[in-house]
Structures are given as structure tokens and as C-alpha cells.
Protein backbone atom coordinates (compact mmCIF):
# COMPACT_ATOMS: atom_id res chain seq x y z
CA UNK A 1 -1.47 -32.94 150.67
CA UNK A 2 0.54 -33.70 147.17
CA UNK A 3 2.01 -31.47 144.90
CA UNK A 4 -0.72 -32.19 142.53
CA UNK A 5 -3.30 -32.00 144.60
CA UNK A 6 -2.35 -28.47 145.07
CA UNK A 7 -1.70 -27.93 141.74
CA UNK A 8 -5.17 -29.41 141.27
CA UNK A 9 -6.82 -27.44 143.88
CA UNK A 10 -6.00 -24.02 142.05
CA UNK A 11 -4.77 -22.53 145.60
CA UNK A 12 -2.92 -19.53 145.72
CA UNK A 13 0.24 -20.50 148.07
CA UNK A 14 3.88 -20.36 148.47
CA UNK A 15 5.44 -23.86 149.06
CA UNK A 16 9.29 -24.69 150.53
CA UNK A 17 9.37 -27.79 148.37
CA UNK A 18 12.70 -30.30 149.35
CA UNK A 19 14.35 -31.52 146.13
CA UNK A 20 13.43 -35.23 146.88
CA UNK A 21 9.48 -34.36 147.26
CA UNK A 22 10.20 -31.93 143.75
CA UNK A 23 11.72 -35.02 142.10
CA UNK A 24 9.35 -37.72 143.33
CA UNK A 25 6.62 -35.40 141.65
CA UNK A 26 8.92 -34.60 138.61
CA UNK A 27 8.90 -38.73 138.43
CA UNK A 28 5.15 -39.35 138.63
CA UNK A 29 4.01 -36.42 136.36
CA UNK A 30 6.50 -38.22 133.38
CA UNK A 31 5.12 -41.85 134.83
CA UNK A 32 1.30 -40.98 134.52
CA UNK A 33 2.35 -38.89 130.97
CA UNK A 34 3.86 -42.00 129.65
CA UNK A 35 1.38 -44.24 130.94
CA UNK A 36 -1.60 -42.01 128.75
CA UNK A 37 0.15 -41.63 125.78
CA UNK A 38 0.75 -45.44 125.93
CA UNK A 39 -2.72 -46.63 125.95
CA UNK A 40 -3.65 -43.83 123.40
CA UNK A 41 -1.15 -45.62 121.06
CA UNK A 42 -2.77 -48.74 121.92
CA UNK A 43 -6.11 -47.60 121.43
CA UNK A 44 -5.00 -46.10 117.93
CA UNK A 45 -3.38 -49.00 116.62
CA UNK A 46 -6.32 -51.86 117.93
CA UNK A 47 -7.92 -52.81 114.62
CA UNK A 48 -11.74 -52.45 114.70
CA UNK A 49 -14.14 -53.75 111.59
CA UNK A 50 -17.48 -51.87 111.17
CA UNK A 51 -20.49 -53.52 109.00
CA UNK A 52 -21.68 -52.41 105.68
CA UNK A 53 -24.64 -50.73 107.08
CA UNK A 54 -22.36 -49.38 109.98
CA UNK A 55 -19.66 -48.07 107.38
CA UNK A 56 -22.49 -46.54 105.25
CA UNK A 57 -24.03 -44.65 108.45
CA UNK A 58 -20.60 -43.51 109.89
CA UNK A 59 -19.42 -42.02 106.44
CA UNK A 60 -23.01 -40.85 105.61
CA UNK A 61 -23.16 -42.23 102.26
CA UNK A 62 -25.57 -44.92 100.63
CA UNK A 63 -25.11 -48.40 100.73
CA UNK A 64 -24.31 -48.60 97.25
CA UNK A 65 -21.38 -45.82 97.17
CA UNK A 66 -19.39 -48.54 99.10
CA UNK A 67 -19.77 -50.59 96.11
CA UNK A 68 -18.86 -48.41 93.58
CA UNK A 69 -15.60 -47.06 96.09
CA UNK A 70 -15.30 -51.21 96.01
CA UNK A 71 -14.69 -50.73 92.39
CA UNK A 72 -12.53 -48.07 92.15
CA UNK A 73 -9.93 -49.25 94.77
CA UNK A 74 -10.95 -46.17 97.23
CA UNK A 75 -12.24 -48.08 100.24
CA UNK A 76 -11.59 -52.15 100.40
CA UNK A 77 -13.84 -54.61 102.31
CA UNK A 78 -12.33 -57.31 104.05
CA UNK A 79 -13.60 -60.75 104.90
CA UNK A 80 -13.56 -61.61 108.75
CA UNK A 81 -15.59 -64.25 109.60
CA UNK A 82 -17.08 -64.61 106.13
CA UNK A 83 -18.66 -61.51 106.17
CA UNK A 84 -17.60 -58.35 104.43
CA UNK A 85 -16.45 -55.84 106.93
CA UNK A 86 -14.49 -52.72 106.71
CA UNK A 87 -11.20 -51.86 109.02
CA UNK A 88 -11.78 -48.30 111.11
CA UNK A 89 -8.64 -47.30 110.02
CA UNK A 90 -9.92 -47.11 106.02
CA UNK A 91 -12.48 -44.74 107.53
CA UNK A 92 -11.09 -43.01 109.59
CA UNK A 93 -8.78 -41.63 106.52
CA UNK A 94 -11.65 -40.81 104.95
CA UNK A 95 -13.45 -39.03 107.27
CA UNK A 96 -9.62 -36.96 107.34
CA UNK A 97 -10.16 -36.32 103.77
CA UNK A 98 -6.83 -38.15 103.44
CA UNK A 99 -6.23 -40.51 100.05
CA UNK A 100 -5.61 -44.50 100.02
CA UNK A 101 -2.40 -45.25 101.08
């Protein structure tokens, strides 16, 4: 049985641990940290567009407050494909009550 699985197991024990088996597990606890906070960056920064309709649902507004946002420089389309789309990032700041950058 591992370290973690101990840890994991929520048993009540006293362990004689050698310093190699304490560092292996001091290794793969920073390993398996680094690894999730790597793919949460990655995840954060990948760039998804959402539709009109999609945008209007997700920020619970009408269609036609995109437009007038449109106008006033609050929340941008862009043009992928030749359709209007808007990047998950815009809403996301919205929906965080944060102001355009």
C-alpha cells in the first residue's frame, strides 16, 4: 500500500516511513500538483466562440442587448468563419461583473 493510498483511506495508523519512500511521495504529490494546475491553465487560456443565440442564453439577456453592447464597445463580436461569434473570455468577464479591458 502507498502513502496516498493511506492518506486516501482515512486510516488511523502510525507509519516508520524511510526517507527515500517520504521523498518519492514528496516527488509525486508536487508531479501530479503540477501536472493539474497545468491543464487548468490550458483549459483557461483555450479560446472558445459561443453563437449569438448561445451568448444571449448564457448571459440571460435578449438578442438585441448584444447589439446595443455592439454599439457601445461593451461586448465585441468577432467573425470566425463568416459568422459573428463571441470569444468565452468576453463573457466570462461579464458574468465576473468585471469591465472591458
Amino acid at each position: 500500500m502507498s502513502i496516498n493510498e493511506i492518506i486516501q483511506s482515512g486510516a488511523k495508523v502510525t507509519l516508520a516511513v524511510s526517507l527515500t519512500d517520504l521523498q518519492t511521495w514528496h516527488k509525486d504529490v508536487i508531479r501530479q500538483t503540477k501536472e493539474e494546475l497545468e491543464q487548468t491553465i490550458k483549459e483557461s487560456q483555450a479560446e472558445t466562440y459561443l453563437s449569438p443565440k448561445a451568448t444571449a442564453e448564457k448571459l440571460e439577456v435578449d438578442p438585441s442587448t448584444l447589439h446595443r453592447w455592439k454599439v457601445k464597445g461593451y461586448l465585441i463580436p468577432v467573425e470566425v468563419g463568416g459568422k459573428r461569434r463571441y470569444r468565452m473570455s468576453d463573457i466570462n468577464r461579464i458574468l465576473e461583473g468585471g469591465k472591458r479591458a
